[in-house]
Protein backbone atom coordinates (compact mmCIF):
# COMPACT_ATOMS: atom_id res chain seq x y z
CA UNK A 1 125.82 92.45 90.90
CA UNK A 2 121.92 92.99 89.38
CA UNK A 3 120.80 95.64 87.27
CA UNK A 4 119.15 97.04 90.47
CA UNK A 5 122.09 96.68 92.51
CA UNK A 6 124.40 98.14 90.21
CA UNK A 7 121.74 101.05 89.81
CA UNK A 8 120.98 101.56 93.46
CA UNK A 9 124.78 101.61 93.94
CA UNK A 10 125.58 104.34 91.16
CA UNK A 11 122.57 106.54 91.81
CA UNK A 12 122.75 109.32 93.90
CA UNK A 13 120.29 110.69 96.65
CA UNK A 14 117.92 112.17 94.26
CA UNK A 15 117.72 108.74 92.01
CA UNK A 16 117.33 107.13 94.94
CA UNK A 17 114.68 109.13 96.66
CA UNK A 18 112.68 108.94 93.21
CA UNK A 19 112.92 104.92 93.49
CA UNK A 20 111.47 105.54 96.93
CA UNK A 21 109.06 107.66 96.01
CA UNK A 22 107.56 105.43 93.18
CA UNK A 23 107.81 102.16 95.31
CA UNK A 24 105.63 104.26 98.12
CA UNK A 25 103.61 105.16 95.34
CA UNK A 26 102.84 102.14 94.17
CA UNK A 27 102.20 100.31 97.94
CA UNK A 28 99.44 103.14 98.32
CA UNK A 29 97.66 102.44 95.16
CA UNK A 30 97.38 98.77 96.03
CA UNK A 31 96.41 99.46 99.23
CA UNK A 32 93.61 101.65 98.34
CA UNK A 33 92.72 99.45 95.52
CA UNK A 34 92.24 96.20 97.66
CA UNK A 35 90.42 98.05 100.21
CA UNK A 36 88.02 100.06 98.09
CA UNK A 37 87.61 96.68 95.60
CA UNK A 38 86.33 95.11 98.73
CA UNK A 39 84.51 97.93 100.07
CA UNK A 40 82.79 99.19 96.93
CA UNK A 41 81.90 94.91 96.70
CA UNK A 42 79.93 94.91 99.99
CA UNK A 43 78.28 97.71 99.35
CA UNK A 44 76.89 96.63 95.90
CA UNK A 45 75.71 93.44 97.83
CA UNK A 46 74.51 95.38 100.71
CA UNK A 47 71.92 97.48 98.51
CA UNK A 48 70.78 94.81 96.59
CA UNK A 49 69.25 92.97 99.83
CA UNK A 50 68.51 95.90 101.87
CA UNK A 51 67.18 97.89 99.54
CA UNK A 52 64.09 95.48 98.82
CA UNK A 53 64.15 94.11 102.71
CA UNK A 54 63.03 97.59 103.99
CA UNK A 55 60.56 98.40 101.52
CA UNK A 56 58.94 94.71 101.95
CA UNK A 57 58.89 95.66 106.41
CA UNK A 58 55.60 96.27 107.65
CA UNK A 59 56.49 99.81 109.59
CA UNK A 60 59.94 102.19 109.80
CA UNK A 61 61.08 100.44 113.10
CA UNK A 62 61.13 96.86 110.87
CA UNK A 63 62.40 98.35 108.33
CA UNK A 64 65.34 99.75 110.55
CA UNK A 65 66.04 96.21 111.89
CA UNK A 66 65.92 95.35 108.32
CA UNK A 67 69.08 98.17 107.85
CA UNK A 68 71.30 96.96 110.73
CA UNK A 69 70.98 93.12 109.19
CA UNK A 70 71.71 94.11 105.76
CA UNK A 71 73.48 97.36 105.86
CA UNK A 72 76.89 96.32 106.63
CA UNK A 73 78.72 99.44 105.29
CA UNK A 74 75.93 101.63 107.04
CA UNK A 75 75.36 103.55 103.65
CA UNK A 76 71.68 103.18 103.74
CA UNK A 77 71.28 104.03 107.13
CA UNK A 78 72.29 107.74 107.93
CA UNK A 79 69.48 108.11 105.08
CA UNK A 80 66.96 106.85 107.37
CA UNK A 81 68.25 108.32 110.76
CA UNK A 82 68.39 111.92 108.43
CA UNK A 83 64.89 111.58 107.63
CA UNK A 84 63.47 110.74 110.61
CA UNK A 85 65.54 113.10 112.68
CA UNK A 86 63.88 116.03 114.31
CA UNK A 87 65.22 119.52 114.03
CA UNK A 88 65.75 121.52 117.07
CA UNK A 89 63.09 124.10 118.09
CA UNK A 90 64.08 127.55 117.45
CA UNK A 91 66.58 127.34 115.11
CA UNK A 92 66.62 128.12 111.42
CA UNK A 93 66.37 124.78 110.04
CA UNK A 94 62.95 124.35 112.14
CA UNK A 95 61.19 127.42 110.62
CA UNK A 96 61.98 126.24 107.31
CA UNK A 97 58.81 124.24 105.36
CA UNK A 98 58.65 120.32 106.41
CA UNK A 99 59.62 119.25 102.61
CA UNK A 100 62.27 121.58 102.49
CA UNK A 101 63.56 120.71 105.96
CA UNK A 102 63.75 117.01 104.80
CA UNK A 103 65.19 117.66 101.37
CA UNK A 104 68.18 119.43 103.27
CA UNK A 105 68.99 116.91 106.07
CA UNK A 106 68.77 113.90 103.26
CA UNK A 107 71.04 115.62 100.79
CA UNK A 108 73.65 116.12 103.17
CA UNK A 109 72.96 112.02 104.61
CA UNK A 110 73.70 111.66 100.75
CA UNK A 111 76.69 114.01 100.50
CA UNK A 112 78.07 112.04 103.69
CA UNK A 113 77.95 108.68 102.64
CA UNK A 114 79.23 109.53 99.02
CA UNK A 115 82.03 111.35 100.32
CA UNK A 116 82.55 107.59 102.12
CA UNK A 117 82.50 105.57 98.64
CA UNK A 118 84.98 107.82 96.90
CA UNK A 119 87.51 107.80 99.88
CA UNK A 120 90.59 107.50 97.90
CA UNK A 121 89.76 108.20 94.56
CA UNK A 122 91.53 111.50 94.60
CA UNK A 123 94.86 109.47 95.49
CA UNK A 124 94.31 107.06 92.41
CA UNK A 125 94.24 109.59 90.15
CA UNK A 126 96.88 111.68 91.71
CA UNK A 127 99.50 108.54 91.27
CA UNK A 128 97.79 107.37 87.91
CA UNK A 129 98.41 111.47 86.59
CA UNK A 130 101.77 112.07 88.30
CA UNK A 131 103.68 108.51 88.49
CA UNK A 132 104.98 108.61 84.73
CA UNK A 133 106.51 112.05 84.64
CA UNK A 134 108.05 111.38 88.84
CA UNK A 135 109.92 108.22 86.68
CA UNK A 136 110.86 110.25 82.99
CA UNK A 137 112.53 112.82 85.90
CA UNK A 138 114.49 109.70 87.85
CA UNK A 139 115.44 108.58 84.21
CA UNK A 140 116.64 112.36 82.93
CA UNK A 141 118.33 112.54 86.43
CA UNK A 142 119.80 108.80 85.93
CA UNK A 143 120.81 109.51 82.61
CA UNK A 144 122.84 112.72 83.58
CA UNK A 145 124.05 111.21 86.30
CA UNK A 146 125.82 108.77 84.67
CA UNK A 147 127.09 110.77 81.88
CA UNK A 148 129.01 113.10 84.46
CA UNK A 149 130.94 110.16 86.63
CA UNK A 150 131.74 108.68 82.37
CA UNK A 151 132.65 111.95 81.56
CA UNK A 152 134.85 112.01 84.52
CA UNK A 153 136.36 108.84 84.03
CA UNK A 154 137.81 109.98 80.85
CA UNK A 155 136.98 107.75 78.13
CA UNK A 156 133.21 107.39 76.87
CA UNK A 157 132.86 104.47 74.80
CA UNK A 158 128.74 103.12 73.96
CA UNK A 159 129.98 99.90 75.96
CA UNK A 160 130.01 102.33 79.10
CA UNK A 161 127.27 104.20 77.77
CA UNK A 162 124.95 101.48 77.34
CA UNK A 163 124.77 100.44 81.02
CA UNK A 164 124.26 103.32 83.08
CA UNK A 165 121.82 104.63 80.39
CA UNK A 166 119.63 101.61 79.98
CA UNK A 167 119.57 101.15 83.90
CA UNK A 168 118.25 104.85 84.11
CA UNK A 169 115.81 104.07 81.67
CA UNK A 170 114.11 101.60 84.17
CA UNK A 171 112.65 104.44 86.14
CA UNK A 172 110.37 105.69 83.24
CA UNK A 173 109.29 102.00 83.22
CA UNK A 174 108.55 101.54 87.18
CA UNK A 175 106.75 105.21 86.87
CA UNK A 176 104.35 103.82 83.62
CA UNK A 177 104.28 100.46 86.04
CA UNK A 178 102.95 102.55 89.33
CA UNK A 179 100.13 104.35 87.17
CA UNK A 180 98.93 101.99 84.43
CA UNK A 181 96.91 100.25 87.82
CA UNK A 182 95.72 102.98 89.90
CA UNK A 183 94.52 104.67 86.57
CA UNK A 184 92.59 101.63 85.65
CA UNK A 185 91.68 101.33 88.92
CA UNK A 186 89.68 104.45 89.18
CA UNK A 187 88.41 104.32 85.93
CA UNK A 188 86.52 101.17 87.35
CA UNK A 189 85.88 102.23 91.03
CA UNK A 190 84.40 105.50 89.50
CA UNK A 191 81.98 103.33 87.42
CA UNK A 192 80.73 101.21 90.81
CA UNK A 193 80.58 104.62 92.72
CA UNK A 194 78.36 105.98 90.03
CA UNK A 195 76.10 102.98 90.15
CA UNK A 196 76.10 103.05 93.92
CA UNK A 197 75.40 106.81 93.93
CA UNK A 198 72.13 106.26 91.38
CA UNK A 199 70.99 103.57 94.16
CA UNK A 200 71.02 105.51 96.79
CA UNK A 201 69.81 108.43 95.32
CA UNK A 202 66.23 106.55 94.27
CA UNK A 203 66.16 105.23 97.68
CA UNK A 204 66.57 109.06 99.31
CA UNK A 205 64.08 110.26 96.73
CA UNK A 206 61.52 106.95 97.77
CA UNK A 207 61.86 107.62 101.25
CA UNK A 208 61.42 111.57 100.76
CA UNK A 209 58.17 110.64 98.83
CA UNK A 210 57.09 108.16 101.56
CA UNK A 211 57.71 110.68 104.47
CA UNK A 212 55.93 113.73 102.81
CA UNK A 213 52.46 111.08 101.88
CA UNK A 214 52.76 110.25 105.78
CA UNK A 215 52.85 113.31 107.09
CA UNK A 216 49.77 114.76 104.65
């Protein structure tokens, strides 16, 4: 019998449901870390060409054509469709002044797409946070445990000790195992969000400029 036979076999339901627990844990942080490693990827490529291939079209409907080639993500886009959009007559958001009116519907465009990039961030750094105190609690639960069905044996000797003990201890390891990689992970991804955020913030604020010269 393994180590993590012999564990799974002596634990009881709560040991067991904090194995569980952690080995969910750790299948959603490597989910979310492929998936937003390739995401946050395409999107760094994405505004590097289509950044520079709108500004270089001769007119906004080019420069739209220029989006839907190189905008794979679509992060660039709702900043475009936002400023160009009309407001409805009668309403609030029409009587307001033209700048202002644009300055709102790009900021929330912005507020949209960001809320896109950091999809999952929140997770990261609720298993990086919570992961190595969910496996001290399997091991203090392990630990005890296995002291009561020694204890209940009747002898304790450190050769039965030993075991249980040091298979218990294997939980605060699997915990520090589960959050070492998301932490890391959003330590990074927060970095490539940050320099995605800056991009698209100077190409709201470009637009906005370009916009406001038209229209005067």
């Amino acid at each position: 019998m393994t180590g993590f036979e012999a564990f799974w076999s002596q634990g009881d339901a709560i040991t067991r449901g904090v194995a569980i627990l952690l080995l969910a844990m750790s299948i959603s942080a490597w989910v979310v870390i492929f998936w937003k490693g390739w995401l946050l990827r395409r999107v760094h490529i994405d505004l590097q060409r289509a950044v520079p291939a709108f500004w270089a079209a001769p007119s906004l409907e080019s420069g739209r054509e220029q989006l839907a080639a190189f905008d794979r993500e679509e992060v660039l886009k709702p900043l475009l469709d936002a400023a160009l959009t009309v407001p409805p007559t009668g309403t609030l958001e029409a009587k307001g002044h033209a700048d202002s009116q644009l300055t709102r519907r790009l900021r929330d465009a912005l507020h949209a797409v960001l809320g896109q990039l950091q999809f999952g961030q929140v997770l990261l750094a609720s298993i990086g946070s919570t992961a190595p105190f969910i496996g001290l609690f399997g091991t203090v639960w392990g630990i005890y445990h296995a002291l009561l069905s020694i204890s209940a044996a009747g002898s304790i000797t450190i050769e039965k000790v030993s075991g249980p003990v040091g298979e218990s201890l294997v939980m605060t390891a699997a915990g520090l195992a589960v959050a070492i990689p998301a932490v890391l992970a959003y330590n990074v991804f927060g970095k490539r969000v940050a320099a995605s955020e800056a991009e698209l913030e100077g190409f709201a604020h470009d637009l906005r400029e370009m916009i406001v010269d038209t229209a005067s």
